[in-house]
N, C-alpha and C. Protein backbone atom coordinates (compact mmCIF):
# COMPACT_ATOMS: atom_id res chain seq x y z
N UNK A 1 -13.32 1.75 -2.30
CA UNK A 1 -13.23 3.19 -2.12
C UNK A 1 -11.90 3.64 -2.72
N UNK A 2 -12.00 4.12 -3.47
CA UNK A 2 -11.01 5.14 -4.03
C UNK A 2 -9.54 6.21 -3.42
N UNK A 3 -10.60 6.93 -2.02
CA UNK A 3 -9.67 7.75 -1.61
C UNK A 3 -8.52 6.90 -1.13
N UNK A 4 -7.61 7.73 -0.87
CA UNK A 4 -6.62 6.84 0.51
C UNK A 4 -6.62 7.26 1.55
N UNK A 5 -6.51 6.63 2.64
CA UNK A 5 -7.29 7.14 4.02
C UNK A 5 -5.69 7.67 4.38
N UNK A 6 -5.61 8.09 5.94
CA UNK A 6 -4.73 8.36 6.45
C UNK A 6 -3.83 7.01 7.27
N UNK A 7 -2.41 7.09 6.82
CA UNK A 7 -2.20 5.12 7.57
C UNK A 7 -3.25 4.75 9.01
N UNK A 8 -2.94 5.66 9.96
CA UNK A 8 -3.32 5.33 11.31
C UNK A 8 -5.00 5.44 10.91
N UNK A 9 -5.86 5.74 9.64
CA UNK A 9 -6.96 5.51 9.55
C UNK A 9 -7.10 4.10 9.30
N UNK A 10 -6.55 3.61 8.52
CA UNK A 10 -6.64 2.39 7.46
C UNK A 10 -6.47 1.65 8.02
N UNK A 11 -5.05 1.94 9.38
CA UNK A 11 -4.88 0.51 10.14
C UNK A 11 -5.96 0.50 11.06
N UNK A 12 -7.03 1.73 11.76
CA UNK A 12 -8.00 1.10 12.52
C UNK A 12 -9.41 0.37 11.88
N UNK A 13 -9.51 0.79 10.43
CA UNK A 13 -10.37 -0.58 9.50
C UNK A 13 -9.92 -1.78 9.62
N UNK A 14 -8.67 -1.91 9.51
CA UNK A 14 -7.94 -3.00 9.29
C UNK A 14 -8.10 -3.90 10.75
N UNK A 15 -7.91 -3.20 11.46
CA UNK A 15 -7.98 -4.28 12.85
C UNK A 15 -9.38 -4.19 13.47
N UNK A 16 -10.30 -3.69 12.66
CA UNK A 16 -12.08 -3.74 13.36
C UNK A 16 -12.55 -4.69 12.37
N UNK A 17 -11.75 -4.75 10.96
CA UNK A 17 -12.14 -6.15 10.36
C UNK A 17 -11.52 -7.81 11.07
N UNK A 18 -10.33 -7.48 11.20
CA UNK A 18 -9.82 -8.65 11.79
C UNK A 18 -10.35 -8.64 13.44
N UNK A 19 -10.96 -7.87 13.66
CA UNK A 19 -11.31 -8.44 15.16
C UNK A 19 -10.23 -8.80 15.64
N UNK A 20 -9.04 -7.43 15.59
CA UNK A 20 -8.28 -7.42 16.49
C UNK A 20 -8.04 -6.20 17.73
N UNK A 21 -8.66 -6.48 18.72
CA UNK A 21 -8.83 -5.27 19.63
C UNK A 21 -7.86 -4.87 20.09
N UNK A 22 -6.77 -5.73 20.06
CA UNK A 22 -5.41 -4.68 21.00
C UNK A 22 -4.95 -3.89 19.83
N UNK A 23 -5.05 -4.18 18.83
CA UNK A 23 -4.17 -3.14 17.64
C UNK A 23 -5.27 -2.29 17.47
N UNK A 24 -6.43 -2.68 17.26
CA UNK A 24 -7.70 -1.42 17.44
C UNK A 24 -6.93 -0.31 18.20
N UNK A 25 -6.97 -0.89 19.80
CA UNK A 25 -6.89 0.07 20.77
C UNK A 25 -5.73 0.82 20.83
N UNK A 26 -4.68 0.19 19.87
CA UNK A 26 -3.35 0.81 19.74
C UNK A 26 -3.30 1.78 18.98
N UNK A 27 -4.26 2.43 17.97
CA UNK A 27 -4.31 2.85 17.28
C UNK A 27 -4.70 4.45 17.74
N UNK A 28 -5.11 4.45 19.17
CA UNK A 28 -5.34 5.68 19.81
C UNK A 28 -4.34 6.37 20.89
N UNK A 29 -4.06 7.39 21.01
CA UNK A 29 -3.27 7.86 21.34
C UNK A 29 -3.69 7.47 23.08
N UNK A 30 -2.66 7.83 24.25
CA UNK A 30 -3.12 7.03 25.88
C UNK A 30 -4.00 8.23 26.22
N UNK A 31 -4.22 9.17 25.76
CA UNK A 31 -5.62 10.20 25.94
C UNK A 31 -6.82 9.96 24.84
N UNK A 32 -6.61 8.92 23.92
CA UNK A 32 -7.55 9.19 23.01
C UNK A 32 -8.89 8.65 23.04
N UNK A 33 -9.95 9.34 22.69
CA UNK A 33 -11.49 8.97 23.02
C UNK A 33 -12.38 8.55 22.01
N UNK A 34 -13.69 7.93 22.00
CA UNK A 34 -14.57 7.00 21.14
C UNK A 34 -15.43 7.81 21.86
N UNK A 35 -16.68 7.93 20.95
CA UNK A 35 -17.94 8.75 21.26
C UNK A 35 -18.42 7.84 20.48
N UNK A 36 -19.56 6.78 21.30
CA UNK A 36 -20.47 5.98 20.01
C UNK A 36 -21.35 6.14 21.46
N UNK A 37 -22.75 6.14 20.41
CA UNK A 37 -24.25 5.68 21.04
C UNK A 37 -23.87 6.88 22.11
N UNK A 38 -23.61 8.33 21.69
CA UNK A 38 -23.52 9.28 22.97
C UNK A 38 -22.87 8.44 24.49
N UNK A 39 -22.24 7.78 24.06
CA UNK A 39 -20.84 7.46 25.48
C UNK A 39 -19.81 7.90 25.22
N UNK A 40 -19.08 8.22 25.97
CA UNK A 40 -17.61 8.61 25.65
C UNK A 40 -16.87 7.66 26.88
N UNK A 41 -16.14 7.04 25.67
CA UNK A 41 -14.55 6.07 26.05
C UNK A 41 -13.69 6.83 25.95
N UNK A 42 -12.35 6.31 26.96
CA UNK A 42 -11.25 7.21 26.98
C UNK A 42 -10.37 6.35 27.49
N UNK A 43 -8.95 6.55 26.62
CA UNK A 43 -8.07 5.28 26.86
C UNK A 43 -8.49 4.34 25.95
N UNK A 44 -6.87 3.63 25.41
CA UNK A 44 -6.86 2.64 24.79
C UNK A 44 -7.27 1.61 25.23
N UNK A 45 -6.84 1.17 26.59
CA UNK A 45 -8.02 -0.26 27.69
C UNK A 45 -9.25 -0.05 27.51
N UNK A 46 -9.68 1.12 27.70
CA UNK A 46 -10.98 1.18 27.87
C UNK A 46 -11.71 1.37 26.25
N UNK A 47 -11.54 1.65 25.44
CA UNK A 47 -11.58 1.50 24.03
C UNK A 47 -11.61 -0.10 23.49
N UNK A 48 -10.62 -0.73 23.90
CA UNK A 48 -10.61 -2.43 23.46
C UNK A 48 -11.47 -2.99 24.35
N UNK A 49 -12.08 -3.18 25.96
CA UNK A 49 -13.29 -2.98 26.23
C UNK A 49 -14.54 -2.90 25.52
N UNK A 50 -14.61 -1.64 25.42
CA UNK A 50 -15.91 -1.17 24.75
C UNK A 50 -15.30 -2.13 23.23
N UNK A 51 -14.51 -2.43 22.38
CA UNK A 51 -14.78 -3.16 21.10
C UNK A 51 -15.07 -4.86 21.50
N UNK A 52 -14.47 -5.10 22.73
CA UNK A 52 -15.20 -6.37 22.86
C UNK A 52 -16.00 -6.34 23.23
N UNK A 53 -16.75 -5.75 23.53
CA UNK A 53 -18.43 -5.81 23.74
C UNK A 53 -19.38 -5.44 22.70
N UNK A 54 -18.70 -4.79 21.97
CA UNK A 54 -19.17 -4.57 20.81
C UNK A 54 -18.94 -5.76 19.79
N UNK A 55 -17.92 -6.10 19.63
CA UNK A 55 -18.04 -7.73 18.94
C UNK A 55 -18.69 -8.77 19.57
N UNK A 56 -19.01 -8.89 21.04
CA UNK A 56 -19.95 -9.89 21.34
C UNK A 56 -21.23 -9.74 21.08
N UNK A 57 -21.74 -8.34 20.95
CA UNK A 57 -23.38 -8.36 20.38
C UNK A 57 -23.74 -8.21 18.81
N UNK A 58 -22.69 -7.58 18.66
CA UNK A 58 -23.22 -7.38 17.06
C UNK A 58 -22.14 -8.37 16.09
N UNK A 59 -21.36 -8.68 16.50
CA UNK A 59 -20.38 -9.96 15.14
C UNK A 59 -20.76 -10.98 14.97
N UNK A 60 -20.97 -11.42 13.61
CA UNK A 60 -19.97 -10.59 12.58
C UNK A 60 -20.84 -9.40 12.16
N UNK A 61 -20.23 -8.35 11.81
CA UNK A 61 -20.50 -7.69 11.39
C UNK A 61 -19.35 -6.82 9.88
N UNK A 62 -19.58 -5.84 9.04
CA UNK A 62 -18.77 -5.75 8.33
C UNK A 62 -19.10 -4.23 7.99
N UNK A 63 -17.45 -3.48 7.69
CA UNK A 63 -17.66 -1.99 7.52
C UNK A 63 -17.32 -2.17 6.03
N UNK A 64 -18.03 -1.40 5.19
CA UNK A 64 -17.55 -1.35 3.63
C UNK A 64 -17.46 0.28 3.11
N UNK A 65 -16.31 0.88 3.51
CA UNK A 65 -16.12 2.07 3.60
C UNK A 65 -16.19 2.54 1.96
N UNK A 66 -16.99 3.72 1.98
CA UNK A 66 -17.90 4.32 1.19
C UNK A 66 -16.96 5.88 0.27
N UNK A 67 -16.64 6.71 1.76
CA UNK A 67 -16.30 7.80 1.12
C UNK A 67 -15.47 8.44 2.15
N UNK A 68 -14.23 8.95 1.76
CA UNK A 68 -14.13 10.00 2.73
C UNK A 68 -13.33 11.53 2.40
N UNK A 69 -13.13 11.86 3.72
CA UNK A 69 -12.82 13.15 2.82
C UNK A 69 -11.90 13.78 4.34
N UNK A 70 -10.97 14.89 3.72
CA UNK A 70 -9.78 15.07 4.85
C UNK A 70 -9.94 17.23 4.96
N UNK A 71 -10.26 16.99 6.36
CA UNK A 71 -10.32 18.28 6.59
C UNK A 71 -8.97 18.75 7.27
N UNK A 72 -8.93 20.42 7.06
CA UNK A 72 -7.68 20.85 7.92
C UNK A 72 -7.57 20.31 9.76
N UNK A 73 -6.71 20.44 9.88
CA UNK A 73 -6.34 20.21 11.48
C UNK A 73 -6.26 18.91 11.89
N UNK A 74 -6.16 17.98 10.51
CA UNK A 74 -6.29 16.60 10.81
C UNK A 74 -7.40 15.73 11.23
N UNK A 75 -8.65 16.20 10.76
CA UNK A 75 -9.76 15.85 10.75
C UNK A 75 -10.29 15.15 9.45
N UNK A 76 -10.54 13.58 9.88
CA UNK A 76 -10.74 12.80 8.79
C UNK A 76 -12.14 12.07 8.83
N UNK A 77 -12.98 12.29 8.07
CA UNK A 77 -14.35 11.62 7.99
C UNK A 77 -15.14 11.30 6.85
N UNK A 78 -14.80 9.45 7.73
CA UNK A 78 -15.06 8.48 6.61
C UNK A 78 -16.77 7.42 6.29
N UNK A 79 -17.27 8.17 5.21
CA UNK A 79 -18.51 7.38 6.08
C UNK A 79 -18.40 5.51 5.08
N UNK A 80 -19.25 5.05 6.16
CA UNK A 80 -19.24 3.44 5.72
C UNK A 80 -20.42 2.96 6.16
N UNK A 81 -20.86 1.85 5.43
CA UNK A 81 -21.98 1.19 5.33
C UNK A 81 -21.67 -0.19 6.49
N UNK A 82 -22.84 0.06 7.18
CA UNK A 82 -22.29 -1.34 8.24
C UNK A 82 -23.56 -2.55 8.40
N UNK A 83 -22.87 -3.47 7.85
CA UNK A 83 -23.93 -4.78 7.76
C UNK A 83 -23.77 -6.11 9.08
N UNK A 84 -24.68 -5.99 9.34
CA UNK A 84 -24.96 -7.00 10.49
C UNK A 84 -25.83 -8.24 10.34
N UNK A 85 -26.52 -8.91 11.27
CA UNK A 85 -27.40 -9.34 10.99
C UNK A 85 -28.76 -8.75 12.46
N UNK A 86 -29.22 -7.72 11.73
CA UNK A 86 -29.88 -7.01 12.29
C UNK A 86 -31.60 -6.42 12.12
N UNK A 87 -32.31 -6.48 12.33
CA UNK A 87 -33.14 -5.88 11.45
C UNK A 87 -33.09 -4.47 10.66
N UNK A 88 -32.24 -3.58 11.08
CA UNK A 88 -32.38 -2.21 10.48
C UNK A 88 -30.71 -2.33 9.83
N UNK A 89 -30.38 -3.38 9.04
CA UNK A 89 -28.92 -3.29 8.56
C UNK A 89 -29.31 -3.73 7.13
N UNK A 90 -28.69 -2.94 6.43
CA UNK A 90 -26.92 -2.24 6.65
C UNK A 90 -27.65 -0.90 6.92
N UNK A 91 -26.87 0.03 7.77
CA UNK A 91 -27.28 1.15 7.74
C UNK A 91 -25.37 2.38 7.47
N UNK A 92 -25.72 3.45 7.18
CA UNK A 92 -24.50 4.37 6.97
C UNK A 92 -24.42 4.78 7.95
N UNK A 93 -23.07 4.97 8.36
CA UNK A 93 -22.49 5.67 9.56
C UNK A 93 -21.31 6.56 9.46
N UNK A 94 -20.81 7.75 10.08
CA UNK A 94 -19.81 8.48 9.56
C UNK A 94 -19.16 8.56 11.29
N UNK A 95 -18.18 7.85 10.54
CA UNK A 95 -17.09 7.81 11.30
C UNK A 95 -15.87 9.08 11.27
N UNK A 96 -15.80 10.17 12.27
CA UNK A 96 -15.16 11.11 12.15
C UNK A 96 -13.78 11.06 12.93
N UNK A 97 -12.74 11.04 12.68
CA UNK A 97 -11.45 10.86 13.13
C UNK A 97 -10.67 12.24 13.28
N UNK A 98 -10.26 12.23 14.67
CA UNK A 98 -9.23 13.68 14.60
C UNK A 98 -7.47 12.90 14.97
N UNK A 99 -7.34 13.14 13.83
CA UNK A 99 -5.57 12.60 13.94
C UNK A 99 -4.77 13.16 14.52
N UNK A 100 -3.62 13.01 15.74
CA UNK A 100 -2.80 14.22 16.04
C UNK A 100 -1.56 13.07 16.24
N UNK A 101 -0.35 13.73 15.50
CA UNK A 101 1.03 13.15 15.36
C UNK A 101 0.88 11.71 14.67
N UNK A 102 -0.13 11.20 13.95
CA UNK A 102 -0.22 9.63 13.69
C UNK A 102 -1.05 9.27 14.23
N UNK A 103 -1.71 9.70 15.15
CA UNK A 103 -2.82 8.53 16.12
C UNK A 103 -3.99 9.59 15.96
N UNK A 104 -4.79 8.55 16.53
CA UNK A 104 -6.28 8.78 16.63
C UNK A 104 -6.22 9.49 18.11
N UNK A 105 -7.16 10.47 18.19
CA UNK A 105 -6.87 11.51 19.48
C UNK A 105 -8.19 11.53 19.95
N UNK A 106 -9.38 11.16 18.81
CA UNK A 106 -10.42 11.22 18.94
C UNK A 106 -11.64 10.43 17.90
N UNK A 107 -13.06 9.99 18.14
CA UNK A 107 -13.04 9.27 17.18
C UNK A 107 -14.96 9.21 17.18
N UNK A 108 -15.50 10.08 16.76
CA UNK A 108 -17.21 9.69 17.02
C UNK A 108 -17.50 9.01 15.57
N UNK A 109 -18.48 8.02 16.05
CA UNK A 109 -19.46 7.47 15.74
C UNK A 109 -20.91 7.49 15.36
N UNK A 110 -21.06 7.79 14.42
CA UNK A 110 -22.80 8.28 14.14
C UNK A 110 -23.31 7.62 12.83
């Protein structure tokens, strides 16, 4: 991918490839929230949580980020192709990020 993401974007690719959940979870601000599969997480504990459970059913798995694009107010949304070993994979997903001061404040999944 071409664009350049925002750092605090790049480093949460970076640590969902390495399957590293505490820097995942560091990557959100101590109010910041995950909206996947219509749940909402809140908190960085509870964020690295929900990613280890998410690496125990679906890893390995792999994001191969596609495109993104940077809206005002610090709204960043990146979509990526995610391959598993699944029957309905790889499928696209747009990952929408609201940045505030450096961190992730907010973060859905679709």
């Amino acid at each position: 991918m071409a664009t350049t993401l925002p750092p605090i974007v790049a480093r949460y690719f970076r640590a969902e490839a390495a399957c590293d959940v505490e820097a995942l979870a560091a990557c959100f601000t101590p109010e910041g929230r995950l909206v996947d599969e219509a749940r909402t997480i809140e908190g960085p504990e509870a964020i690295a949580s929900w990613m280890r459970t998410v690496m125990s059913k679906h890893h390995p798995y792999q994001v191969e980020l596609l495109e993104s694009s940077e809206k005002d107010g610090g709204v960043v949304i990146v979509r990526g192709r995610v391959s598993r070993h699944a029957p309905n994979s790889p499928v696209e997903m747009n990952h929408k990020f609201q940045v505030v001061h450096g961190k992730i404040a907010r973060l859905e999944i679709r």
